[in-house]
C-alpha atoms as a PDB file:
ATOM      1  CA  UNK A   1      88.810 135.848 145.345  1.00  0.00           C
ATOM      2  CA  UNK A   2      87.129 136.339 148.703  1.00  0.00           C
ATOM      3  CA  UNK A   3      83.791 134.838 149.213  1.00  0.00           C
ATOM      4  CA  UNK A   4      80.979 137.664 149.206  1.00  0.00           C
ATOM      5  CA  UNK A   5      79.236 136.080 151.735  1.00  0.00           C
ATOM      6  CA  UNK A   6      81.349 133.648 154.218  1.00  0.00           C
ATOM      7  CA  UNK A   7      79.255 132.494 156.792  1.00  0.00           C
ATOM      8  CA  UNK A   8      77.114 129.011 156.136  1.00  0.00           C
ATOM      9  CA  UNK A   9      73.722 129.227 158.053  1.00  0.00           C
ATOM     10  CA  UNK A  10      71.869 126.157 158.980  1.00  0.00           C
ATOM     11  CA  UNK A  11      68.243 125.679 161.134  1.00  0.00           C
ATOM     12  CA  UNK A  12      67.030 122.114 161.240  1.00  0.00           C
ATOM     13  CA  UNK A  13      63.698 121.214 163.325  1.00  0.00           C
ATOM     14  CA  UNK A  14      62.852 118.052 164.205  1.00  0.00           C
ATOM     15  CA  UNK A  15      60.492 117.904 161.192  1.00  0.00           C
ATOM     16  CA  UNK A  16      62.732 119.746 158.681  1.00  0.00           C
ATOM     17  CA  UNK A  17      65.902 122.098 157.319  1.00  0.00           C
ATOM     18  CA  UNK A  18      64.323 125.448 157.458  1.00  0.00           C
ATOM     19  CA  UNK A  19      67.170 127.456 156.093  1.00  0.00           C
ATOM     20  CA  UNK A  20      70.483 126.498 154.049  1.00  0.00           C
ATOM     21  CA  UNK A  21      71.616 129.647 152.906  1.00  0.00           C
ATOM     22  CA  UNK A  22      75.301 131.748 152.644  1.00  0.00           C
ATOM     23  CA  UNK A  23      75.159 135.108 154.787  1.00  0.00           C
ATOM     24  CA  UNK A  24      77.282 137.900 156.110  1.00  0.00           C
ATOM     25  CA  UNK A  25      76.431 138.159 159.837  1.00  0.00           C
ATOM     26  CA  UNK A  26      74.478 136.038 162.359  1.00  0.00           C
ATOM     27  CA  UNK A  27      72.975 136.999 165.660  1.00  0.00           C
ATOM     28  CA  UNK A  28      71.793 133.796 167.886  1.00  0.00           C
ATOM     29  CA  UNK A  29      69.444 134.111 170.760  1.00  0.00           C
ATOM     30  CA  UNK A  30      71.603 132.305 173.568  1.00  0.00           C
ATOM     31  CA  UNK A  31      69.719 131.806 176.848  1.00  0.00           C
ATOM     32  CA  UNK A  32      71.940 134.508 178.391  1.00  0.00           C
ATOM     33  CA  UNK A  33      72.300 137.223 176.099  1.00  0.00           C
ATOM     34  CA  UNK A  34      72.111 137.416 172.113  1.00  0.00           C
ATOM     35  CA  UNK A  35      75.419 136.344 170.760  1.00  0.00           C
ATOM     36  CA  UNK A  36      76.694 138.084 167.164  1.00  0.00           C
ATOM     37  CA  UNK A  37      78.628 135.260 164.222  1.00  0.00           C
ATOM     38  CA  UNK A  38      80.671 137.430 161.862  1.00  0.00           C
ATOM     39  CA  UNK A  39      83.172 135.597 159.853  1.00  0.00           C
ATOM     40  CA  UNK A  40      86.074 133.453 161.635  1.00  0.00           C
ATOM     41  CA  UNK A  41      84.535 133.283 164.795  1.00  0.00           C
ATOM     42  CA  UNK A  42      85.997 130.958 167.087  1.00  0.00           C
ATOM     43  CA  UNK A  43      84.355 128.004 167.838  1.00  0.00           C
ATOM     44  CA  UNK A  44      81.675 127.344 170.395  1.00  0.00           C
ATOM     45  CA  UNK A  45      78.703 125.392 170.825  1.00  0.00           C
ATOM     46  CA  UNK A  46      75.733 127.181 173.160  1.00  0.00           C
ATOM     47  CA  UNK A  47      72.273 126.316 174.332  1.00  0.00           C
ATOM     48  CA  UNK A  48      69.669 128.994 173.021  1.00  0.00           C
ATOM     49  CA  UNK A  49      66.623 130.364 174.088  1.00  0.00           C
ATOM     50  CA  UNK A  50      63.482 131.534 173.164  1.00  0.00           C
ATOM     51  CA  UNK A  51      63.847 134.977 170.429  1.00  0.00           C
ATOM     52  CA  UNK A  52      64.587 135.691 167.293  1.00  0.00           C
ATOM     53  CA  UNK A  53      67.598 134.827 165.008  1.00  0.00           C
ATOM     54  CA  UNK A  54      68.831 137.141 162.703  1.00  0.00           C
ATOM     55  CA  UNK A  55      71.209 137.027 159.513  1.00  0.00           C
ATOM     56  CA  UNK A  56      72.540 139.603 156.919  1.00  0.00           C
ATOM     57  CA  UNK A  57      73.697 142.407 156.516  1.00  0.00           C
ATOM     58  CA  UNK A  58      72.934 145.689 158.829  1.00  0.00           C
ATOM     59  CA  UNK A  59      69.501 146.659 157.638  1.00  0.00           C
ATOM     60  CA  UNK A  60      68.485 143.919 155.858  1.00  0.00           C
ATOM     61  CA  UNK A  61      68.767 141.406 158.002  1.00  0.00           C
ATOM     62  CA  UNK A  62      66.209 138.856 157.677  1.00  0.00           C
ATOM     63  CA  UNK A  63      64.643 137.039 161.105  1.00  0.00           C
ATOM     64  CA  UNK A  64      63.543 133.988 162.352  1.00  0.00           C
ATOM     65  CA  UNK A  65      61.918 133.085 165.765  1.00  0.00           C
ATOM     66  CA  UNK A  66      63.708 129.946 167.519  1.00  0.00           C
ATOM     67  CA  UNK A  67      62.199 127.914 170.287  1.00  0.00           C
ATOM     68  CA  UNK A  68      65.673 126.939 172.161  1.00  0.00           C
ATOM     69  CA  UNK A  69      67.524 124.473 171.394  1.00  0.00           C
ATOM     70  CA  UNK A  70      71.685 124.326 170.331  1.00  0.00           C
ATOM     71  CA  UNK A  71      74.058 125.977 167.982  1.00  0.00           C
ATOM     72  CA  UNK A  72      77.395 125.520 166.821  1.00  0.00           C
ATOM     73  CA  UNK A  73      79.791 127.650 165.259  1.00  0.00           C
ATOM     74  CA  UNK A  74      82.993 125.971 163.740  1.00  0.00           C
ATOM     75  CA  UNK A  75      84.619 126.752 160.359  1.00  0.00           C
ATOM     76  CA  UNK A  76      82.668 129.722 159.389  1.00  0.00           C
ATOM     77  CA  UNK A  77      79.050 127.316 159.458  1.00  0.00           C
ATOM     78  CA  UNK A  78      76.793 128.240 161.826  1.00  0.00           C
ATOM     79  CA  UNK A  79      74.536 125.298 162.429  1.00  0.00           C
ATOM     80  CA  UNK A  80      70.634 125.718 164.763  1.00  0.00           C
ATOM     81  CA  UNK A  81      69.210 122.935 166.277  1.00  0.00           C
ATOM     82  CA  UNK A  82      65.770 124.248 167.520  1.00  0.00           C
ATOM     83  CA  UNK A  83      62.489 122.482 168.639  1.00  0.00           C
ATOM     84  CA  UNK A  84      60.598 125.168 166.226  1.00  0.00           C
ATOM     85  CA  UNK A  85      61.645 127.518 163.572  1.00  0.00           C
ATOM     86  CA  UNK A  86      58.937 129.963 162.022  1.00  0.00           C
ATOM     87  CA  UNK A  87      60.333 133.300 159.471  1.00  0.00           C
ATOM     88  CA  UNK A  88      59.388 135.932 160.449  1.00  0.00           C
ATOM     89  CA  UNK A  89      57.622 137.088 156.765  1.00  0.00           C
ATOM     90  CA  UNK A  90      55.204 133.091 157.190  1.00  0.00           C
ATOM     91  CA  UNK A  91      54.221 134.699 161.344  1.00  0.00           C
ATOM     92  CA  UNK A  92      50.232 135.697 160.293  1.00  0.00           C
ATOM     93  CA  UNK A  93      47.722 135.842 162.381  1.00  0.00           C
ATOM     94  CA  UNK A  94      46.536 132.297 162.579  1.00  0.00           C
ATOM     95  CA  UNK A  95      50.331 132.420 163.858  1.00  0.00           C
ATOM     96  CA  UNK A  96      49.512 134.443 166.655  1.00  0.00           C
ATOM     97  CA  UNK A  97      46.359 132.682 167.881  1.00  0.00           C
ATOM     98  CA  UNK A  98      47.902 129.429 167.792  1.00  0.00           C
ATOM     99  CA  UNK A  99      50.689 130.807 170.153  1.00  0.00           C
ATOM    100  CA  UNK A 100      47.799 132.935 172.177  1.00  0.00           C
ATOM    101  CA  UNK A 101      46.071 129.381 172.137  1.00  0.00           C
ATOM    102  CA  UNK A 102      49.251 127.535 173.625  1.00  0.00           C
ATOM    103  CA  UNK A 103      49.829 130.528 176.383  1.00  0.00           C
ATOM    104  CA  UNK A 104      45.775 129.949 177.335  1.00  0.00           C
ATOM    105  CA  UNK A 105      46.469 126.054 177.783  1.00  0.00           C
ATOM    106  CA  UNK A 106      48.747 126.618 180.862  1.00  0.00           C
ATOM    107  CA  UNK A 107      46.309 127.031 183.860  1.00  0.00           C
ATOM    108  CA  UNK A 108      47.679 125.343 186.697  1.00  0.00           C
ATOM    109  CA  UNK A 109      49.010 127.121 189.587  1.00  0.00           C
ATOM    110  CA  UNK A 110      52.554 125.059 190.817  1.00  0.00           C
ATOM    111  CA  UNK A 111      56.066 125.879 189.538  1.00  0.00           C
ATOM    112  CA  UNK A 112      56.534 123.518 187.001  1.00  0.00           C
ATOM    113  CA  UNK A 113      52.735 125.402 185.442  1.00  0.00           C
ATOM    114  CA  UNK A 114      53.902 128.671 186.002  1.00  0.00           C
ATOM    115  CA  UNK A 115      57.037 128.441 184.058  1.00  0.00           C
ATOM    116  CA  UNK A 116      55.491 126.335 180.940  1.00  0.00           C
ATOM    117  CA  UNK A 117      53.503 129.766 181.105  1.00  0.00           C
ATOM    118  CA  UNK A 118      55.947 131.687 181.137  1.00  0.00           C
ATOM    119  CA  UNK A 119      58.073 129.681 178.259  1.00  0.00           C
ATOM    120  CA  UNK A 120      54.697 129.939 176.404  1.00  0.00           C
ATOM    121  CA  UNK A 121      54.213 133.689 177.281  1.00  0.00           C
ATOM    122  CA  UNK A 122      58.094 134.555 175.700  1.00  0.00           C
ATOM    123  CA  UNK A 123      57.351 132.604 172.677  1.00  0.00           C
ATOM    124  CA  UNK A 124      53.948 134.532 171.976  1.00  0.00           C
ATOM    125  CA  UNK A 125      56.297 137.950 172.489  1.00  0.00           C
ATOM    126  CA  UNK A 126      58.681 137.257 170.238  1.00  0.00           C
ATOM    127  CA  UNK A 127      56.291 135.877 167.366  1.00  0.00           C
ATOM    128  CA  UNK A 128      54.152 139.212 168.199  1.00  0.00           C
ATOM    129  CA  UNK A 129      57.686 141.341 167.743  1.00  0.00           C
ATOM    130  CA  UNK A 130      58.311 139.672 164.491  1.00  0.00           C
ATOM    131  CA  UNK A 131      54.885 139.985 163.090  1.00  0.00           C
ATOM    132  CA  UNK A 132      54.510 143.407 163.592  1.00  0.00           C
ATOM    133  CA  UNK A 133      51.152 142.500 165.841  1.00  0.00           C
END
């Protein structure tokens, strides 16, 4: 009998396993692109960036922001190493002002300022995008 749903989805933060759960499709943000999972996809390991994960089926997928990090896909598991992992359905409002907070914090004016403000300014974005805000 064929399994219903054949692809093994895994998110682990530093702190915790945010997800363990059996799906159809996955779509990883990659730093270069968004890169789709369906079932017996070869393997590959990439780095990812800041955006939103998604998994399940076509309109009903569920979605997850992801602060970079690295995923692998071998053997039907897809596995999500990320510095931060928030679902979309826990993103409130407290949410957003903590990220508004964190894109505030980054004043300075060299390079290496500029593009922790921009990092910061992508992550507030895609949290905004996934709370509806």
């Amino acid at each position: 009998m064929a399994e219903t749903r054949p692809i093994h989805l895994v998110v682990i933060t530093p702190e915790r396993q945010v997800l363990d759960e059996r799906t159809d499709a996955v779509v990883i943000p990659a730093h270069d692109g968004e890169l789709g999972v369906l079932k017996d996809r070869s393997a590959l390991m990439c780095e990812l960036g800041i955006g939103q994960l998604r998994y399940g089926p076509p309109g009903q997928a569920r979605r997850l922001f992801i602060d970079g990090g690295f995923a692998q896909v071998y053997d039907n598991t897809v596995t999500v190493l990320t510095n931060r992992a928030v679902a979309a359905e826990e993103i409130k409002a407290e949410t957003v002002r903590a990220f508004e907070g964190e894109v505030e914090k980054h004043t300075g004016t060299d390079a290496e300022a500029r593009a922790a403000r921009e990092a910061a300014q992508r992550r507030l974005s895609v949290v905004r995008s996934l709370s509806g805000a």
